[in-house]
Each structure stands twice: as C-alpha cells, then as structure tokens.
Protein backbone atom coordinates (compact mmCIF):
# COMPACT_ATOMS: atom_id res chain seq x y z
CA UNK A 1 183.42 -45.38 36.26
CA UNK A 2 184.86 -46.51 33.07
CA UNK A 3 182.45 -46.01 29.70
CA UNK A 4 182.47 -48.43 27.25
CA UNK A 5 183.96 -47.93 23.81
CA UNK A 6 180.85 -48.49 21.64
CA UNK A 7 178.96 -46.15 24.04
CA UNK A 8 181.85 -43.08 23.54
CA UNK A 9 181.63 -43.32 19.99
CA UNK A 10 178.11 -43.20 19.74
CA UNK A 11 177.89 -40.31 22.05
CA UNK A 12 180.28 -38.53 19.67
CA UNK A 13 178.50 -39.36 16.83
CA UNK A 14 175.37 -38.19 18.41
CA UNK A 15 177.35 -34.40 19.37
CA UNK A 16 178.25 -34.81 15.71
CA UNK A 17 174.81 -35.04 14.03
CA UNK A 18 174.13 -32.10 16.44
CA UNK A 19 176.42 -29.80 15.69
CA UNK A 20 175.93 -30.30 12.07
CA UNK A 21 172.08 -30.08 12.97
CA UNK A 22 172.59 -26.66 14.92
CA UNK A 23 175.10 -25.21 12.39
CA UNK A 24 173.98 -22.80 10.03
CA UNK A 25 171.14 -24.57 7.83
CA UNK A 26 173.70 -22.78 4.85
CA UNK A 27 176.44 -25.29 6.01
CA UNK A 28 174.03 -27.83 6.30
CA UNK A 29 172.48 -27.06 2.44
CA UNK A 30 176.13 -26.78 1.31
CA UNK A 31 177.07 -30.89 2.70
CA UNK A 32 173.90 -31.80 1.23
CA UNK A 33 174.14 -30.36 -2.16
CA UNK A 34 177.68 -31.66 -2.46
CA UNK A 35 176.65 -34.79 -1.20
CA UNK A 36 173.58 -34.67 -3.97
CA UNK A 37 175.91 -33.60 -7.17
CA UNK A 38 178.51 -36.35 -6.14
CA UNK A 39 175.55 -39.02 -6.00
CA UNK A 40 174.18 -37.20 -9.39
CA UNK A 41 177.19 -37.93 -10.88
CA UNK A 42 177.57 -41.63 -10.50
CA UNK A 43 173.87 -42.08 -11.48
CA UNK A 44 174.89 -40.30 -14.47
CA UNK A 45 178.21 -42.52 -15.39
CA UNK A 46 176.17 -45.19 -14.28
CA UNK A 47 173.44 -44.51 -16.83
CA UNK A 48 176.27 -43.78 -20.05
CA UNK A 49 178.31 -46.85 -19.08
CA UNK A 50 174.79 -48.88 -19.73
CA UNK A 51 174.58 -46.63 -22.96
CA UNK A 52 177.80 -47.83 -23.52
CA UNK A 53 177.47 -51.68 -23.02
CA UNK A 54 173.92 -51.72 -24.81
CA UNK A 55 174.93 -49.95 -27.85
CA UNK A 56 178.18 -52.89 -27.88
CA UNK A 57 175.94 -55.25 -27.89
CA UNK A 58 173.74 -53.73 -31.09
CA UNK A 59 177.12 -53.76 -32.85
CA UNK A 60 178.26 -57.43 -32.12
CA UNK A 61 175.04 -58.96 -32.04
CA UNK A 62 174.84 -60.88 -35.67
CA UNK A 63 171.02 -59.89 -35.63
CA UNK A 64 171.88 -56.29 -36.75
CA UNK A 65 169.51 -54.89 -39.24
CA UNK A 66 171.80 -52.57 -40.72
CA UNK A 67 175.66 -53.51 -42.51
CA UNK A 68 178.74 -52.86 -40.73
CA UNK A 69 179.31 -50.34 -43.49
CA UNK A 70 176.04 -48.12 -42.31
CA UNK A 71 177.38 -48.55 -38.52
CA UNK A 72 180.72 -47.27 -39.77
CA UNK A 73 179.08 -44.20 -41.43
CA UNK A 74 177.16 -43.32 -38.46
CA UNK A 75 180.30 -43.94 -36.16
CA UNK A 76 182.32 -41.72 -38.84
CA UNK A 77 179.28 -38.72 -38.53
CA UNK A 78 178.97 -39.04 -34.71
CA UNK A 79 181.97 -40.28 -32.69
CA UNK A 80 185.02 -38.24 -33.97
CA UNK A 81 183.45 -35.05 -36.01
CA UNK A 82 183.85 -32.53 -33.13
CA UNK A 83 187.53 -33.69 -33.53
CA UNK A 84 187.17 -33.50 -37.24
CA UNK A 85 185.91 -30.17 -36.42
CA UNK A 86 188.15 -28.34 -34.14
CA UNK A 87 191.21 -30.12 -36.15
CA UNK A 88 189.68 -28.07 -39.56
CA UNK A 89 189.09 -25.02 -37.70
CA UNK A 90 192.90 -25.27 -36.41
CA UNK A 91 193.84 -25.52 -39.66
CA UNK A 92 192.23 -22.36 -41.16
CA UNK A 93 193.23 -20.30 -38.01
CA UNK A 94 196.32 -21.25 -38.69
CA UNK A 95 195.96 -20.15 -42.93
CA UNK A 96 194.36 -16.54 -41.30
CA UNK A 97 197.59 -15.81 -39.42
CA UNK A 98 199.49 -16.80 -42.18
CA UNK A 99 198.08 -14.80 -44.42
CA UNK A 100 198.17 -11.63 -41.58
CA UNK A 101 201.61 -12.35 -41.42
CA UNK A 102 202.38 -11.93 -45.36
CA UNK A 103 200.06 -8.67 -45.35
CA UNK A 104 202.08 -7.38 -42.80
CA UNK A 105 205.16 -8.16 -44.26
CA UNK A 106 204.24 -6.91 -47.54
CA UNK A 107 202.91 -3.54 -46.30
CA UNK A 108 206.04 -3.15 -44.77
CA UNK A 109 207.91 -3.88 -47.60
CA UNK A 110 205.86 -1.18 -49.96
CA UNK A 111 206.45 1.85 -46.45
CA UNK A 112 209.91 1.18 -47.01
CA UNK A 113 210.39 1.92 -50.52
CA UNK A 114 207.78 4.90 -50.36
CA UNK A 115 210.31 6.31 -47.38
CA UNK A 116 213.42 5.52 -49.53
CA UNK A 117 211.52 7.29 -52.87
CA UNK A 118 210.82 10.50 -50.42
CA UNK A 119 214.73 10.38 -49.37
C-alpha cells in the first residue's frame, strides 16, 4: 500500500513537532528565545527605519518651524559628536605617548651622562 506524498510529509512534520515537544523544555526555551530576539530585532529596525523616514520628512517638509541653520546645529550636536569625540580623544592619546616617549628619551639621555661623569 503506497502512502501519499502530502500524507508522509505531514506525518513527519507531526514526529517533528514531537520530538521538539518531548526534547528537553531547555532546547525548547533555547529555539524560542532565539526565535523571540530575531523577531525583536526586526520590530526594532522596523521601528528606527520609521524614525528615520519621519524625521526626513520634518526636514523636507517646507512647513518647518525652525531654519535649516537650527536643523544643521542640532544635526552638528547629535549625528557625528561621538565621532567628534573618539577622533579628539585619539588625538590626545596620541600627544600622551608622545610626550612618554620624549620623557623617556630624555631620562635616558641625563643616566647616560651621570654614568659617563662616574667613569
């Protein structure tokens, strides 16, 4: 007696669902939570690409209350600071090991002569 196709693959799906059913509930919390941070995270994109597209439209809308200049200033406070940020705190880790450098280099330079006035 030959099965049908549609019936086989619903009997495997149904062996499926059990064995998922009758593994440990850990395994079973551990699909679901994956399942629930992946759908988490495209509610999430979801919700800043609206962000996104709403605060567009505030900026080309010619019904904006405040001057391009103003939206600029905000942008310029906002958007790219952190970059501002870390770039300036580059920059003066950088001028600390400099200046390590030439402390080192001068201490050096004063051992030296001290050992060459004791020879």
């Amino acid at each position: 007696m030959t099965v049908p196709r549609n019936c086989e693959i619903g009997f495997h799906n149904f062996v499926r669902t059990c064995r998922i059913i009758f593994k440990s509930p850990w395994h079973s919390y551990r699909v679901n939570d994956h399942k629930r941070r992946k759908i988490d995270a495209r509610i999430k994109e979801l919700k800043r690409e609206k962000k996104k597209k709403e605060r567009k439209q505030v900026i080309d809308s010619p019904s904006v209350a405040r001057s391009r200049k103003t939206i600029d200033a905000s942008r310029r406070r906002g958007r790219y600071a952190h970059i501002r940020r870390e770039k300036r705190a580059q920059s003066e880790s950088h001028l600390i090991t400099r200046l390590r450098w030439s402390a080192l280099i001068s201490i050096q330079f004063i051992f030296q002569r001290s050992i060459i006035y004791v020879s």
